[in-house]
C-alpha atoms as a PDB file:
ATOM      1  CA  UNK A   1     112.744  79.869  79.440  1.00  0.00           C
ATOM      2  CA  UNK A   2     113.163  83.291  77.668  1.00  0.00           C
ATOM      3  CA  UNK A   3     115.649  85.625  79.556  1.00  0.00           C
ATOM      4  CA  UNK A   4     113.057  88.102  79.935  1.00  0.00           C
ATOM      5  CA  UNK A   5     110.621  85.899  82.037  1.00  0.00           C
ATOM      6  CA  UNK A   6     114.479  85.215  83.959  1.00  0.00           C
ATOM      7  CA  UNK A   7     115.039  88.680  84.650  1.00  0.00           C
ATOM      8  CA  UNK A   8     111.641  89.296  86.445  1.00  0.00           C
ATOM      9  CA  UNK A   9     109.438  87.690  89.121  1.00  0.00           C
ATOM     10  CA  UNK A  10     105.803  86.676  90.228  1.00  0.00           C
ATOM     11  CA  UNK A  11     104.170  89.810  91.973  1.00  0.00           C
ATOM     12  CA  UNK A  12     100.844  89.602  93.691  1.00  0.00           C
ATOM     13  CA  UNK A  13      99.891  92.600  95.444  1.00  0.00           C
ATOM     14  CA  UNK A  14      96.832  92.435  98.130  1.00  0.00           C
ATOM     15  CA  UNK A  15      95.531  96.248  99.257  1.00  0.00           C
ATOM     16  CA  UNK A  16      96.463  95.301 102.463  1.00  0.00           C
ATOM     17  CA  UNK A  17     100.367  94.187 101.358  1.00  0.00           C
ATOM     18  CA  UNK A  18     100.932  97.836 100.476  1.00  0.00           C
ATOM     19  CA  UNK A  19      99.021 101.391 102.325  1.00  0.00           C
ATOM     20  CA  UNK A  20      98.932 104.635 100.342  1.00  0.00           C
ATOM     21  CA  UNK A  21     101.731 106.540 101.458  1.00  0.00           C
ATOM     22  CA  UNK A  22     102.797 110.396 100.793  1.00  0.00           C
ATOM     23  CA  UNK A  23     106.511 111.198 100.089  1.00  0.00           C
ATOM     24  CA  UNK A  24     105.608 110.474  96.252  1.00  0.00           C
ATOM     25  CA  UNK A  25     106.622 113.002  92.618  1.00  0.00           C
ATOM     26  CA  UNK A  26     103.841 115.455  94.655  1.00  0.00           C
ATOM     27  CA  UNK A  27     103.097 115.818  98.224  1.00  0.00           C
ATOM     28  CA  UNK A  28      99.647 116.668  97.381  1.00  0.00           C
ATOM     29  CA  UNK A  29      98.506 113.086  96.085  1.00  0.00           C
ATOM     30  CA  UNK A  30      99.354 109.809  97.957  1.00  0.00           C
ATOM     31  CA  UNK A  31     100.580 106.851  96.485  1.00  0.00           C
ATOM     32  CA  UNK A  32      99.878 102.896  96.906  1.00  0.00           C
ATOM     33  CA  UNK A  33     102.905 100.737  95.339  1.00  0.00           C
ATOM     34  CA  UNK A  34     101.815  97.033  92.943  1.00  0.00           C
ATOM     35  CA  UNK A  35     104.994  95.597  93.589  1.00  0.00           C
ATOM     36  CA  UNK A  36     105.508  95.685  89.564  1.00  0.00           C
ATOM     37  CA  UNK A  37     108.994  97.512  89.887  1.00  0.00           C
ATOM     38  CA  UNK A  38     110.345  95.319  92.141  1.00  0.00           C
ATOM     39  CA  UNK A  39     109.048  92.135  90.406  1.00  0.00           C
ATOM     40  CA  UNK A  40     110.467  93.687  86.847  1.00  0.00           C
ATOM     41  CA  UNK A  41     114.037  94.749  88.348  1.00  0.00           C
ATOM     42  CA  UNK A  42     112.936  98.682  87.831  1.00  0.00           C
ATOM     43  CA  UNK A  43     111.826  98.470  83.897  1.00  0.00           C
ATOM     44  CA  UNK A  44     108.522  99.628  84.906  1.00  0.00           C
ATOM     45  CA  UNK A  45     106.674 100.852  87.899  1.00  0.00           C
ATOM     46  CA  UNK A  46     102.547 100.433  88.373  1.00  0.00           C
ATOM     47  CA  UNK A  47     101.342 102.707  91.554  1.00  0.00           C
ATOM     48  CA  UNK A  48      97.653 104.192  92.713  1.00  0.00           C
ATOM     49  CA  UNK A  49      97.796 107.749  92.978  1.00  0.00           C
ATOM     50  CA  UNK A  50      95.036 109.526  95.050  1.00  0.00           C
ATOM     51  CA  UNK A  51      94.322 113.103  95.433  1.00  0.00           C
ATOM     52  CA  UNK A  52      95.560 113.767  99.040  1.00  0.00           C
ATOM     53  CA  UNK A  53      94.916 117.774  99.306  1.00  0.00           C
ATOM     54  CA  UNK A  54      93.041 119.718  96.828  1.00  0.00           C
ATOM     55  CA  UNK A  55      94.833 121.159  93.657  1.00  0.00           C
ATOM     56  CA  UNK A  56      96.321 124.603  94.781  1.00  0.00           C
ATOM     57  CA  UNK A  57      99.051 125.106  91.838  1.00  0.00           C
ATOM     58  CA  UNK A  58      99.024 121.674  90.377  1.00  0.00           C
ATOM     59  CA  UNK A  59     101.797 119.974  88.568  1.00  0.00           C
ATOM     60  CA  UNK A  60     103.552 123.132  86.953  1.00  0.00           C
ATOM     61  CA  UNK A  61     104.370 122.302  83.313  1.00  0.00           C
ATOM     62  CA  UNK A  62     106.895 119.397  82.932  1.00  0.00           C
ATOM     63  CA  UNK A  63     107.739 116.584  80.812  1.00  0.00           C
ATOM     64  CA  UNK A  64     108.817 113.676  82.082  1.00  0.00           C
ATOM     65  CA  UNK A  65     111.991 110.896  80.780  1.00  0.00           C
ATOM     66  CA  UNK A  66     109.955 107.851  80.507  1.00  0.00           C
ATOM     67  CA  UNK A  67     110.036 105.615  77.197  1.00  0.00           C
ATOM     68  CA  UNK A  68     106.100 104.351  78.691  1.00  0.00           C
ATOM     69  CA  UNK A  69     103.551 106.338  80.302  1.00  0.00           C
ATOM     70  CA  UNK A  70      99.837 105.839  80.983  1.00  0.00           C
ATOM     71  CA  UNK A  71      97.261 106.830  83.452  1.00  0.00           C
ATOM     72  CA  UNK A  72      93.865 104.898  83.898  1.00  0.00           C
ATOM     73  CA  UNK A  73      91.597 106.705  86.017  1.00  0.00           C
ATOM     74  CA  UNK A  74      89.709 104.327  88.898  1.00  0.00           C
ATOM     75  CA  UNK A  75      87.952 107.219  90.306  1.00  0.00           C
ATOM     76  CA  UNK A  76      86.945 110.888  90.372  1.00  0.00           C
ATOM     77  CA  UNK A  77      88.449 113.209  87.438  1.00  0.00           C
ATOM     78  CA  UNK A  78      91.181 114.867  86.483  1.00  0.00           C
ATOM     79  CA  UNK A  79      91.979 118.055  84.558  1.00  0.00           C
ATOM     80  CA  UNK A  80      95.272 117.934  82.381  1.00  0.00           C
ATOM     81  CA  UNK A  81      96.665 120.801  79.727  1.00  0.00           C
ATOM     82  CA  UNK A  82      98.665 118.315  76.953  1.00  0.00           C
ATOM     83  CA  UNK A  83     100.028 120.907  74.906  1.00  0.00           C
ATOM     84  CA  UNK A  84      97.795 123.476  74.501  1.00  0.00           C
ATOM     85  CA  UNK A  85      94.795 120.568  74.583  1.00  0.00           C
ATOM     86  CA  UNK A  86      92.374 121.059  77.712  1.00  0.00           C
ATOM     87  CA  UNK A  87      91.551 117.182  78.537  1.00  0.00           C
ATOM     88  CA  UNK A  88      89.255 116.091  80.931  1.00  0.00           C
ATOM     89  CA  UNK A  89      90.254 112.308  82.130  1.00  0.00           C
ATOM     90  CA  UNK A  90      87.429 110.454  83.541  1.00  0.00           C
ATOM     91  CA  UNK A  91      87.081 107.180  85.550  1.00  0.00           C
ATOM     92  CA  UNK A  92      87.310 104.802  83.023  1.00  0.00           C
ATOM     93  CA  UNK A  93      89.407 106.458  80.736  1.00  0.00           C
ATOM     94  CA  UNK A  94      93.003 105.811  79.426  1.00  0.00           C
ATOM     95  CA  UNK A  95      95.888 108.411  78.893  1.00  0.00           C
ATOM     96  CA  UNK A  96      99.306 107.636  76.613  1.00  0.00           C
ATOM     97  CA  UNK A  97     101.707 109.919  77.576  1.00  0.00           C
ATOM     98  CA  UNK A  98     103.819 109.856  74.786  1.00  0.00           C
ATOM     99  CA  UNK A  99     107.279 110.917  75.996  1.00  0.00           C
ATOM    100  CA  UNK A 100     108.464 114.023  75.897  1.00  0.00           C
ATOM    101  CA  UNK A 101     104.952 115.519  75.901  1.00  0.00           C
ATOM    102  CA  UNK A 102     104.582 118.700  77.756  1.00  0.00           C
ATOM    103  CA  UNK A 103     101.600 118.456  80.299  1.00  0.00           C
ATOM    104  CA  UNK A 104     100.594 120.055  83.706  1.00  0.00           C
ATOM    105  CA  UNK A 105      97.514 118.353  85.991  1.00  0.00           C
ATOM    106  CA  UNK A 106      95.754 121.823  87.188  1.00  0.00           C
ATOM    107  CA  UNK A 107      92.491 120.140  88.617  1.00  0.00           C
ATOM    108  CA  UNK A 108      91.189 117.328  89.857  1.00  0.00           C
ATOM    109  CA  UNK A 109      88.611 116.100  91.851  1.00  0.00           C
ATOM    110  CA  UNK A 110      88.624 114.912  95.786  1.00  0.00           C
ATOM    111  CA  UNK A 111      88.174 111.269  94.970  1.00  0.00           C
ATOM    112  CA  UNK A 112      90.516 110.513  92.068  1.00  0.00           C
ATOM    113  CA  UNK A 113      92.389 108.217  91.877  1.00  0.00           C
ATOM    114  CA  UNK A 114      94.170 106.616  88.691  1.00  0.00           C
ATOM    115  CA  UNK A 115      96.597 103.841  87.745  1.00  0.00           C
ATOM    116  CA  UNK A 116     100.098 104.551  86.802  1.00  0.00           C
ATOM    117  CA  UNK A 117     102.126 102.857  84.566  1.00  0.00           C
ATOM    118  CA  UNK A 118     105.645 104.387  83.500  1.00  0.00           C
ATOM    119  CA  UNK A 119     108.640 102.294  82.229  1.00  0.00           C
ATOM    120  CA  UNK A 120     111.578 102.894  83.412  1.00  0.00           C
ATOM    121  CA  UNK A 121     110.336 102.734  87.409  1.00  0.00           C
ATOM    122  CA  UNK A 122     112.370 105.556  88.176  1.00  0.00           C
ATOM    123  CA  UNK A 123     111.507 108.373  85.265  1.00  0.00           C
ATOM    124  CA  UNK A 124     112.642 111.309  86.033  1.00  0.00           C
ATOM    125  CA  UNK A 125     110.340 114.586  85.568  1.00  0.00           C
ATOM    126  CA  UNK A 126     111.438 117.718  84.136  1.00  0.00           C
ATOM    127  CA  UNK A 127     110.130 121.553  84.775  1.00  0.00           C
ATOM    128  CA  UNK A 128     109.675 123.122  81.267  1.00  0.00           C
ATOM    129  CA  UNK A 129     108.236 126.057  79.837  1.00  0.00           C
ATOM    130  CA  UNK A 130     104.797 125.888  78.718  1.00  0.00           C
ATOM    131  CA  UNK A 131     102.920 126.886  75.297  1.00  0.00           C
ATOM    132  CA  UNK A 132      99.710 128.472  76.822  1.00  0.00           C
ATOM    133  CA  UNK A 133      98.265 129.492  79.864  1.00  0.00           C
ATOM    134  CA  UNK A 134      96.252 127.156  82.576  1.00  0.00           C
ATOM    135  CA  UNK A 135      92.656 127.400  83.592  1.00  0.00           C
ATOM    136  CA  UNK A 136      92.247 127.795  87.545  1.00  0.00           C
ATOM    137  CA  UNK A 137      91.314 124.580  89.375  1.00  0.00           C
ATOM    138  CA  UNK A 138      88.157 123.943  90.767  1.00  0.00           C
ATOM    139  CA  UNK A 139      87.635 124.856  94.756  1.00  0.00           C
ATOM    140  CA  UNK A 140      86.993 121.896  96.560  1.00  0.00           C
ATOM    141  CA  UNK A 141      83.897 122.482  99.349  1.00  0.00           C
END
């Protein structure tokens, strides 16, 4: 047996096993843990994220310390400035982070939701200053 598959564990989440909870990175989305950083000893975390209240601010421009980042969006859609790029993220579509990438989430609609999947488990984000100026969200009804 490699020492890899010896330093994690089987993990199999049912939506029932684990409720979206707030008290997540933002207080304005909730969050629904896979059980992935505790079955891979914290190398990686995999969590639902789900627009909780509507956008107000957003993110604010950060970066975060992660060697892995991606976001697959389930549901709804999601407004991100990467850089000085104006992206529009879609269910269905997949996001690479690359780290160290300087991006603020201004917008987003009131059913997203999106997979997360950043290794280490317990990245760290950073406030930074930003190369351009941010579009105002959309009100929500």
């Amino acid at each position: 047996m490699s020492k890899l598959a010896l330093e994690t564990i089987f993990s199999h989440v049912k939506p029932a096993d684990t409720p979206f909870v707030s008290g997540g990175l933002r207080d304005f989305f909730t969050y629904r843990d896979l059980g992935v950083e505790e079955a891979t000893g914290g190398r990686v975390i995999a969590q639902l994220v789900r627009a909780n209240e509507a956008p107000g601010k957003g993110t604010g421009w950060h970066v975060h310390e992660a060697r892995f980042h991606i976001v697959y969006m389930l549901k709804g859609w999601a407004r991100f400035m990467y850089e000085d790029r104006n992206t529009l993220v879609e269910a269905g579509d997949c996001v690479h982070q690359a780290p160290g990438i300087r991006h603020f989430l201004f917008d987003y609609s009131p059913d997203m939701e999106y997979l997360e999947v950043v290794g280490p488990a317990d990245f760290g984000s950073i406030e930074v200053e930003g190369p351009c100026s941010v579009p105002e969200p959309t009100p929500w009804a």
